[in-house]
Protein backbone atom coordinates (compact mmCIF):
# COMPACT_ATOMS: atom_id res chain seq x y z
CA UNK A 1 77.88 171.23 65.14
CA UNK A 2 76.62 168.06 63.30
CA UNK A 3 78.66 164.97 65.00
CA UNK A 4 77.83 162.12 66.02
CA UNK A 5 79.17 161.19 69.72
CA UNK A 6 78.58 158.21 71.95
CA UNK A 7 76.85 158.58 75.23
CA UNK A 8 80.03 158.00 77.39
CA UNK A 9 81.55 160.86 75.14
CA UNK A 10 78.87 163.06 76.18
CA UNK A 11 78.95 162.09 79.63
CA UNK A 12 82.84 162.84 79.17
CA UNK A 13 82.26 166.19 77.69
CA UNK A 14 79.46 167.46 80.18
CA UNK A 15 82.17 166.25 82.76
CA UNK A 16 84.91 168.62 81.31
CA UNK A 17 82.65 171.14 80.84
CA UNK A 18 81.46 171.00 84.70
CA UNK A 19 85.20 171.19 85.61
CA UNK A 20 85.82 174.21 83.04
CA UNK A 21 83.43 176.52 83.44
CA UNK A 22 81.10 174.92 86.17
CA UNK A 23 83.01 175.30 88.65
CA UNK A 24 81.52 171.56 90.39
CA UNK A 25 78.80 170.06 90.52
CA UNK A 26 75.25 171.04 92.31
CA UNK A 27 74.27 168.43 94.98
CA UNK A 28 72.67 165.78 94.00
CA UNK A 29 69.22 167.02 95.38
CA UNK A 30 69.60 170.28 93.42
CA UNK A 31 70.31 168.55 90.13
CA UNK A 32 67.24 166.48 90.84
CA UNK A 33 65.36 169.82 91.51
CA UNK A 34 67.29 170.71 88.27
CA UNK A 35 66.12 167.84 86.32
CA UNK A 36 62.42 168.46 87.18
CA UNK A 37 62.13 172.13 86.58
CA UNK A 38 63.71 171.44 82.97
CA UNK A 39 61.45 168.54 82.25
CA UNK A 40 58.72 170.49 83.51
CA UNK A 41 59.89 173.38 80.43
CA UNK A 42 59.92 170.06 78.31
CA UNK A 43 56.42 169.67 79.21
CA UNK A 44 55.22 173.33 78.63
CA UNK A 45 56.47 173.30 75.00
CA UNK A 46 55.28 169.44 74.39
CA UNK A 47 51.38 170.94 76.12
CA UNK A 48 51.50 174.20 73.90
CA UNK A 49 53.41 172.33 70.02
CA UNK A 50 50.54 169.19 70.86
CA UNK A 51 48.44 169.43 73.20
CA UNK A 52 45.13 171.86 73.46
CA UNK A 53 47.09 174.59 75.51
CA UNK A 54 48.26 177.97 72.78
CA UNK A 55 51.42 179.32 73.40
CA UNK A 56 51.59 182.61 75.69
CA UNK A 57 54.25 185.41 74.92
CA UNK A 58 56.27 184.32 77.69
CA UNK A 59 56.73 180.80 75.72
CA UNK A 60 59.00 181.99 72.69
CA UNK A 61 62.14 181.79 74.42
CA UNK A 62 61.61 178.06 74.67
CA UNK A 63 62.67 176.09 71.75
CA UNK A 64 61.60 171.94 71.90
CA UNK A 65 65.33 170.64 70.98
CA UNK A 66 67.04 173.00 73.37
CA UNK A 67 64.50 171.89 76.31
CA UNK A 68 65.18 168.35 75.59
CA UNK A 69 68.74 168.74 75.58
CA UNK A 70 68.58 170.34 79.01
CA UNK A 71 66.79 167.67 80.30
CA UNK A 72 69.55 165.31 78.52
CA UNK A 73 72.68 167.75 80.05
CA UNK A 74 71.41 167.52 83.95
CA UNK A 75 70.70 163.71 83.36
CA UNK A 76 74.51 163.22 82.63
CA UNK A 77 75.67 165.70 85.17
CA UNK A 78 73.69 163.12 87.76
CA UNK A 79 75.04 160.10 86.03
CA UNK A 80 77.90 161.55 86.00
CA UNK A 81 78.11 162.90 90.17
CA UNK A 82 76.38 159.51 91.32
CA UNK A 83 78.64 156.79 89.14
CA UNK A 84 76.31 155.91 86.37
CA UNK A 85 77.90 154.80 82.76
CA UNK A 86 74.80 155.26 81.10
CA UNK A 87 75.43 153.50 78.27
CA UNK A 88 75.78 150.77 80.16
CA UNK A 89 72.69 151.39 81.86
CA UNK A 90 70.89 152.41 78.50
CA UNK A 91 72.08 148.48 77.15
CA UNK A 92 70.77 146.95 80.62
CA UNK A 93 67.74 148.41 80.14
CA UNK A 94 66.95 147.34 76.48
CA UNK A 95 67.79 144.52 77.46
CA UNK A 96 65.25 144.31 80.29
CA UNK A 97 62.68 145.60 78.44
CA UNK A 98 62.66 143.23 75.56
CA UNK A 99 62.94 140.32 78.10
CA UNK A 100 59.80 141.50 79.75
CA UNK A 101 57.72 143.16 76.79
CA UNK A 102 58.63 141.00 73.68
CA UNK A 103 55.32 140.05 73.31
CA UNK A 104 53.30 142.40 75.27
CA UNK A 105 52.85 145.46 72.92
CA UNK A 106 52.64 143.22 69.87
CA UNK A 107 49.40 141.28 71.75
CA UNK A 108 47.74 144.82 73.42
CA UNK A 109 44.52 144.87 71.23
CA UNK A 110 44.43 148.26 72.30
CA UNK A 111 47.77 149.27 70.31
């Protein structure tokens, strides 16, 4: 499946999904629980591909894309449960960023 889709789209289609085959939603507090355990998966496979850690047995099942789609899949569901239009939100916060950091990467001597 190579398409492109817009965020709302995929915000759309984790919504159907959830109302398909999900049954509903998880709380709030569990897909936050939810969120954390996956970026924490995110994490192992980030530690083990580029950090010093080696990968154990236990770590093949994990595969980098798939981990950061979950992370992407219980971000929507929240968006999704709590009201969000992330695109919307993704826009704001471009836009807040290059108001307030225009010039500050481009002058970090450290960069």
């Amino acid at each position: 499946m190579n398409k492109e889709i817009s965020i709302s789209d995929a915000q759309k289609m984790v919504d159907d999904w959830i109302h398909l085959y999900g049954v509903r939603y998880f709380d709030e507090l569990t897909n936050m629980a939810v969120l954390t355990e996956e970026v924490g998966e995110l994490a192992r496979i980030m530690a083990r591909t580029y950090g010093d850690q080696s990968f154990k047995k236990s770590d093949e099942k994990y595969n980098l894309a798939d981990e950061m789609a979950d992370v992407l899949w219980v971000l929507m569901c929240m968006a999704n449960q709590t009201g969000v239009d992330l695109t919307e939100a993704f826009m704001n916060n471009i836009d807040k960023k290059t108001k307030r950091d225009q010039k500050r990467h481009l002058e970090n001597n450290k960069l």
